[in-house]
N, C-alpha and C. Protein backbone atom coordinates (compact mmCIF):
# COMPACT_ATOMS: atom_id res chain seq x y z
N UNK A 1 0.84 -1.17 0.00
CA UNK A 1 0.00 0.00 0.00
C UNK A 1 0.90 1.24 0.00
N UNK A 2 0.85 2.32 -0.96
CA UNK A 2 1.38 3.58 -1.11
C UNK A 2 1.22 4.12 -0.05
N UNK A 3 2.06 4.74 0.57
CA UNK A 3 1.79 6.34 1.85
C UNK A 3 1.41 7.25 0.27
N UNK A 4 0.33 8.06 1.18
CA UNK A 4 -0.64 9.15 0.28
C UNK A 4 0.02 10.44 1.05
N UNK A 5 0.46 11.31 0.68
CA UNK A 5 1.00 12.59 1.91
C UNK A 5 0.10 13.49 1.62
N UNK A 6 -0.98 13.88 2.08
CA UNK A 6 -2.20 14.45 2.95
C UNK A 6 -1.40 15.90 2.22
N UNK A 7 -0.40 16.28 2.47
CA UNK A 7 0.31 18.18 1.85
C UNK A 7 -0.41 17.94 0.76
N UNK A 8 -0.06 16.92 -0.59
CA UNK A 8 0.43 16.77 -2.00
C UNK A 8 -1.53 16.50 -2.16
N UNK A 9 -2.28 16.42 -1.53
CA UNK A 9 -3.63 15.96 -1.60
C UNK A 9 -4.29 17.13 -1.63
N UNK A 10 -3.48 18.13 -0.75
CA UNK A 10 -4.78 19.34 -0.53
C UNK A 10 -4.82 20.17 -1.86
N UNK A 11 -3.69 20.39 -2.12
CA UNK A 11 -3.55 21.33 -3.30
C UNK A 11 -4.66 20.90 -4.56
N UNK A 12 -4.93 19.94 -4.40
CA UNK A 12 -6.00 19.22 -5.60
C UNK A 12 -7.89 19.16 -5.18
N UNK A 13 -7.38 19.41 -3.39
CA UNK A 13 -8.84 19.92 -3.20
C UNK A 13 -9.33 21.12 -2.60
N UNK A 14 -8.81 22.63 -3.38
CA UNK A 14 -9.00 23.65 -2.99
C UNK A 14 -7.95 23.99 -1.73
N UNK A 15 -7.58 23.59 -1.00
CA UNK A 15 -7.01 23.38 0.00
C UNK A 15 -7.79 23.14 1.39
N UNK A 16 -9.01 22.29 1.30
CA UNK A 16 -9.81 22.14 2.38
C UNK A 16 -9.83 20.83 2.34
N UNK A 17 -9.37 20.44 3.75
CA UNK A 17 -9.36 18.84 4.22
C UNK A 17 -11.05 18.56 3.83
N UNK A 18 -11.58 19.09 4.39
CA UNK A 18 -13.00 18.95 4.40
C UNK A 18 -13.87 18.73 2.99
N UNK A 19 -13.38 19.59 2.43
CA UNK A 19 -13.19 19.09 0.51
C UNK A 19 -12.62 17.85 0.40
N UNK A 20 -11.63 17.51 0.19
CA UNK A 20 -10.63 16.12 0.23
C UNK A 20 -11.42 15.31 0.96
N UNK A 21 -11.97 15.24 1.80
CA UNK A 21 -12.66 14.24 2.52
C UNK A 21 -14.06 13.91 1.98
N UNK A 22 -14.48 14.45 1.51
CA UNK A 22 -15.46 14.73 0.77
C UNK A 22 -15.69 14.05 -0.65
N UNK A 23 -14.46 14.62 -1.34
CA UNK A 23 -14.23 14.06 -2.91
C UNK A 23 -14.01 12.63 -2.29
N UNK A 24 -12.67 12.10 -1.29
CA UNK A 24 -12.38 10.83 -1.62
C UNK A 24 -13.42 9.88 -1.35
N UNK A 25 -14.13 10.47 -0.20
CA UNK A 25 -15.49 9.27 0.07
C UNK A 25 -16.37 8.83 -0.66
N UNK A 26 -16.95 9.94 -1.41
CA UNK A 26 -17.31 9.90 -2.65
C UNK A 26 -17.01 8.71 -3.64
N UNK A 27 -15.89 9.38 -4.18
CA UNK A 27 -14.97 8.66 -5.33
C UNK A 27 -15.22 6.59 -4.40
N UNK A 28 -14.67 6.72 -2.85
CA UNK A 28 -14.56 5.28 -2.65
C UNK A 28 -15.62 4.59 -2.58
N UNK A 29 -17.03 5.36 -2.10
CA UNK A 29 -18.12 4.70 -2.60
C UNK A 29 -18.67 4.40 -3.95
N UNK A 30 -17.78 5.26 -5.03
CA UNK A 30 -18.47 4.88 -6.33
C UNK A 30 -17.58 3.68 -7.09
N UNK A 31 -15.95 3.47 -6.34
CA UNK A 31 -15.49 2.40 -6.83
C UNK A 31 -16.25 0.71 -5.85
N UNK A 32 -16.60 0.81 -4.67
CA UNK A 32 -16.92 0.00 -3.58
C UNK A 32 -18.42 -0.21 -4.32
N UNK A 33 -19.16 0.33 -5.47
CA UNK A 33 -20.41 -0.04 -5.43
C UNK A 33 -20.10 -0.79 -7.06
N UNK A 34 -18.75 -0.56 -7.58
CA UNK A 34 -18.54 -1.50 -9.07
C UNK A 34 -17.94 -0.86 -10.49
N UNK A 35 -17.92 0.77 -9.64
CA UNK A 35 -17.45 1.57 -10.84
C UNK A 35 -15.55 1.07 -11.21
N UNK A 36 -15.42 1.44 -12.28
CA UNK A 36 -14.31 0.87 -12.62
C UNK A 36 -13.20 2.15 -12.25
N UNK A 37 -11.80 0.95 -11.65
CA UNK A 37 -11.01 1.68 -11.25
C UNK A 37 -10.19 2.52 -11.82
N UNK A 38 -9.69 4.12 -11.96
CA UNK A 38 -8.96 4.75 -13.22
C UNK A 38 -7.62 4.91 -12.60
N UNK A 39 -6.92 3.98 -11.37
CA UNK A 39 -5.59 4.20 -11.11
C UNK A 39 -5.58 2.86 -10.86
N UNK A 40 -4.05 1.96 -11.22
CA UNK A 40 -3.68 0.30 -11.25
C UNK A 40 -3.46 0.36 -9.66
N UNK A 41 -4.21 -0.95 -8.92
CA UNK A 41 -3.89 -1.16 -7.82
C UNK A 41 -4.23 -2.60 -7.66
N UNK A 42 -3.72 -2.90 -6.46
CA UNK A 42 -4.31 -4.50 -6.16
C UNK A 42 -5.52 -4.52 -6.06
N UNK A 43 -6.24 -5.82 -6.63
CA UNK A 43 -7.61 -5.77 -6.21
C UNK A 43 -7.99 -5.71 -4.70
N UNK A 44 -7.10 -5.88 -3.95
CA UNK A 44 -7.35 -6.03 -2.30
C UNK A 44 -7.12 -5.24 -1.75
N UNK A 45 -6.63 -3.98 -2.54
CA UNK A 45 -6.58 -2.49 -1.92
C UNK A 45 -8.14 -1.81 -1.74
N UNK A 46 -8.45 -1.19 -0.39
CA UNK A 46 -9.56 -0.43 -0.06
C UNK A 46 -9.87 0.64 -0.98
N UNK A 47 -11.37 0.51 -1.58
CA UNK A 47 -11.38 1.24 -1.56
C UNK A 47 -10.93 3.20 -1.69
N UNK A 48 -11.20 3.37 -0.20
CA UNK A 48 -10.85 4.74 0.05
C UNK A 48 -8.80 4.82 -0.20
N UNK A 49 -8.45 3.56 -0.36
CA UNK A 49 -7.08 3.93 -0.73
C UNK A 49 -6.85 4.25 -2.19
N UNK A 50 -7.59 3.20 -2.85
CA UNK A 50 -7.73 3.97 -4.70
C UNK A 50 -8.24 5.28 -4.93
N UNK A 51 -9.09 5.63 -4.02
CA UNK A 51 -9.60 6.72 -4.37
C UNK A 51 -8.57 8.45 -4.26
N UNK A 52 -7.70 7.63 -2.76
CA UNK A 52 -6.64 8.90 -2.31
C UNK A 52 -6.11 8.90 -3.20
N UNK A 53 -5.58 7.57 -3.98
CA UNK A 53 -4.66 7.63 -5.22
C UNK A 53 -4.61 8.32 -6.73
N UNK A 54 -6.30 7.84 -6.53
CA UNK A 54 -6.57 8.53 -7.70
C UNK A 54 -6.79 9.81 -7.51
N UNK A 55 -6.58 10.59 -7.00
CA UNK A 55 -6.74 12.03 -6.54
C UNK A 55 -5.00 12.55 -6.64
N UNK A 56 -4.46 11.63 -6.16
CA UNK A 56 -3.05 11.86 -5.97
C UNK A 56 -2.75 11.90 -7.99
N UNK A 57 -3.15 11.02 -8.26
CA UNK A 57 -2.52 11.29 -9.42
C UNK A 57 -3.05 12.29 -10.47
N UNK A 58 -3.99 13.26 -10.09
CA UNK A 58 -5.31 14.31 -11.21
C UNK A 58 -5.95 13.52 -12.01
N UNK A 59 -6.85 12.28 -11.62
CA UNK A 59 -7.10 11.30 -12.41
C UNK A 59 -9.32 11.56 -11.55
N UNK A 60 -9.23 12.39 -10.50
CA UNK A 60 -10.09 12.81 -10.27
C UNK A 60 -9.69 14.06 -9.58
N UNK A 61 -10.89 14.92 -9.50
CA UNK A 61 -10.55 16.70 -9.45
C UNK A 61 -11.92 17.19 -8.80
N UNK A 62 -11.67 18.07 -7.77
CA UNK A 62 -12.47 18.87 -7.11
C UNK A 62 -13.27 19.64 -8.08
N UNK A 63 -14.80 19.79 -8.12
CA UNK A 63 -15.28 20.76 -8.93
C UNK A 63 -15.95 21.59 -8.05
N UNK A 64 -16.19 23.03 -8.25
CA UNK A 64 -17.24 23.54 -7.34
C UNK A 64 -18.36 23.41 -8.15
N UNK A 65 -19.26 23.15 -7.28
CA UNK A 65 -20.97 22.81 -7.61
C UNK A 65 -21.13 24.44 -8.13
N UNK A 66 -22.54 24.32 -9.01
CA UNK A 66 -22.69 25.45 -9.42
C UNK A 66 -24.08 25.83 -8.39
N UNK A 67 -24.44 26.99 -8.24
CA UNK A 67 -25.47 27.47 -7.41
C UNK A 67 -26.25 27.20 -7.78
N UNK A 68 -27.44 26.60 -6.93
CA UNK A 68 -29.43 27.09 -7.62
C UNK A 68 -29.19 28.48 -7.59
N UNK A 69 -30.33 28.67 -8.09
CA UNK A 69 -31.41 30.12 -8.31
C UNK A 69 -32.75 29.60 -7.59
C-alpha cells in the first residue's frame, strides 16, 4: 500500500481537508459499489485507498458545484 502525503492531496482539493474528505469518500463509494477503477492497484486495496490515489494522481478533481437560483 502507497503512503498518500495528505500536503500533496490538498492542493488538488482547494485546500480544504473537508473538501478532500469529501471528494475521496465519494470517489470510494463509487469504486466499492462497481465503478471501474482509473488508477492500477491490487484488487485487495480499499477502496478509500484507490480513491486517495486517484486524486493523488489528477485522475479525479475537485469541482465547485454550481449554485441554484
Amino acid at each position: 500500500m502507497p503512503y498518500i502525503a495528505v500536503e500533496n492531496l490538498l492542493d488538488k482539493s482547494a485546500s480544504s481537508v473537508y473538501k478532500l474528505v469529501i471528494l475521496a469518500s465519494k470517489r470510494a463509494l463509487e469504486i466499492a459499489e462497481g465503478q471501474p477503477r482509473l488508477s492500477v492497484a491490487d484488487p485487495a486495496t480499499k477502496p478509500s485507498t484507490v480513491a486517495l490515489q486517484e486524486i493523488s494522481e489528477n485522475k479525479i478533481q475537485y469541482q465547485k458545484a454550481k449554485e441554484e437560483k
